[in-house]
Protein backbone atom coordinates (compact mmCIF):
# COMPACT_ATOMS: atom_id res chain seq x y z
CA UNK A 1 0.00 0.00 0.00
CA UNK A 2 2.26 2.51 0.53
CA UNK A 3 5.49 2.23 -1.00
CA UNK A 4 9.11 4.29 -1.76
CA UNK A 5 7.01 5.64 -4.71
CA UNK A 6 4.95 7.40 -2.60
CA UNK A 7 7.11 8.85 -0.54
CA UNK A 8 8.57 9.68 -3.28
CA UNK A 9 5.80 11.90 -4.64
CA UNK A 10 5.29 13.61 -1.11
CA UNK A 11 8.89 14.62 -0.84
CA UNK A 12 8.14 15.90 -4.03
CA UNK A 13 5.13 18.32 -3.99
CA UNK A 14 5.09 21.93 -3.16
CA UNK A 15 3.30 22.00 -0.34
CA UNK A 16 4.25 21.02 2.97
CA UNK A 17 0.67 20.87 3.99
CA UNK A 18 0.23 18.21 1.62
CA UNK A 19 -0.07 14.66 3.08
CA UNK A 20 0.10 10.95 2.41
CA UNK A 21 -4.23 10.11 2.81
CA UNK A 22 -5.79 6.97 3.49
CA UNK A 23 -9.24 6.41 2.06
CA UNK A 24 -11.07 3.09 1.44
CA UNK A 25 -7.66 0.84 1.92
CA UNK A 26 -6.07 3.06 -0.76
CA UNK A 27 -2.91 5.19 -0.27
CA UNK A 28 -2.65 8.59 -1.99
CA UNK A 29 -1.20 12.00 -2.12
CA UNK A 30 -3.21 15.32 -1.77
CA UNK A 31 -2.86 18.76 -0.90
CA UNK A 32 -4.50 20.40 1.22
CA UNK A 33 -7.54 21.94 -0.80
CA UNK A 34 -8.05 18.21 -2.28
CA UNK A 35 -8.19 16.88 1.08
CA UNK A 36 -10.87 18.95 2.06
CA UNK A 37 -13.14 18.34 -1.03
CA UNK A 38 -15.90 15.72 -1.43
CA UNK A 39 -13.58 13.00 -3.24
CA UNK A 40 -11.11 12.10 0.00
CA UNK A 41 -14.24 12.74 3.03
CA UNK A 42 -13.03 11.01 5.42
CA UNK A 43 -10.08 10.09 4.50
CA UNK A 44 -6.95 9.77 7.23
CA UNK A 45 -3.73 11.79 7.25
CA UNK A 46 -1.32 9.34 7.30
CA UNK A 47 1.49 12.09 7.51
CA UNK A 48 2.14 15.78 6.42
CA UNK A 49 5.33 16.29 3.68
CA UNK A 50 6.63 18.32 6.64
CA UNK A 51 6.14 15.55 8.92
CA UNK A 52 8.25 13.37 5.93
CA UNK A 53 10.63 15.54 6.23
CA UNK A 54 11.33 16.03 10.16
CA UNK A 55 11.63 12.04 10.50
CA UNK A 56 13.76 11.49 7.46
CA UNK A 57 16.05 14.57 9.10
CA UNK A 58 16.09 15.78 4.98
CA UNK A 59 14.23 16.50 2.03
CA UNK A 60 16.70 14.41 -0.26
CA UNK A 61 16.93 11.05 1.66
CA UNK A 62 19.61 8.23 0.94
CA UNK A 63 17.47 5.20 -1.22
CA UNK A 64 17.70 2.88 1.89
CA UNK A 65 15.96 5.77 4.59
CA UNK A 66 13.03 5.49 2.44
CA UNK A 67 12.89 2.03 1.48
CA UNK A 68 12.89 2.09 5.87
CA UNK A 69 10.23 4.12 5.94
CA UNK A 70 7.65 2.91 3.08
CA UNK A 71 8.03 -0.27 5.02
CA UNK A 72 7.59 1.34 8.59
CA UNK A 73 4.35 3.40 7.51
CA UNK A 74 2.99 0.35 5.60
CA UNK A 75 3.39 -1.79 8.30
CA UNK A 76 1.68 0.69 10.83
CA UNK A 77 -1.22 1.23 8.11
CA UNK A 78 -1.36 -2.68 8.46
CA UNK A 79 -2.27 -2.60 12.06
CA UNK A 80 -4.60 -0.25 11.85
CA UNK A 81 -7.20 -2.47 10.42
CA UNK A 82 -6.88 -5.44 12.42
């Protein structure tokens, strides 16, 4: 579910207020304005690009920090369900 990729495209957007959203089992990226629209209601904030950011300790991360942390956040994802 959620993956380097992901990451990836967080790291990547503009906004820091953007986030990594959870909505029906899927895992996506939207900014702020998209998370408050009718498409992702309910969704959960997973974690802010700021947030990224502050636990990777850089914008830029080494391959292996966020192959670490695709695997940390999907595993915690996991658990939320069961």
């Amino acid at each position: 579910m959620i993956d380097e990729a992901l990451l990836r495209e967080l790291l990547d957007a503009a906004d820091d207020d953007s986030a990594l959203v959870l909505l029906e089992g899927r895992a996506r990226v939207a900014d702020r304005a998209t998370r408050r629209g009718d498409d992702l209601r309910g969704a959960a904030v997973v974690l802010t690009r700021a947030e990224l950011v502050d636990r990777l300790g850089t914008a830029h991360p080494a391959p292996q920090a966020m192959t670490l942390m695709a695997a940390s956040l999907d595993d915690a994802v996991g658990k939320l369900g069961g």
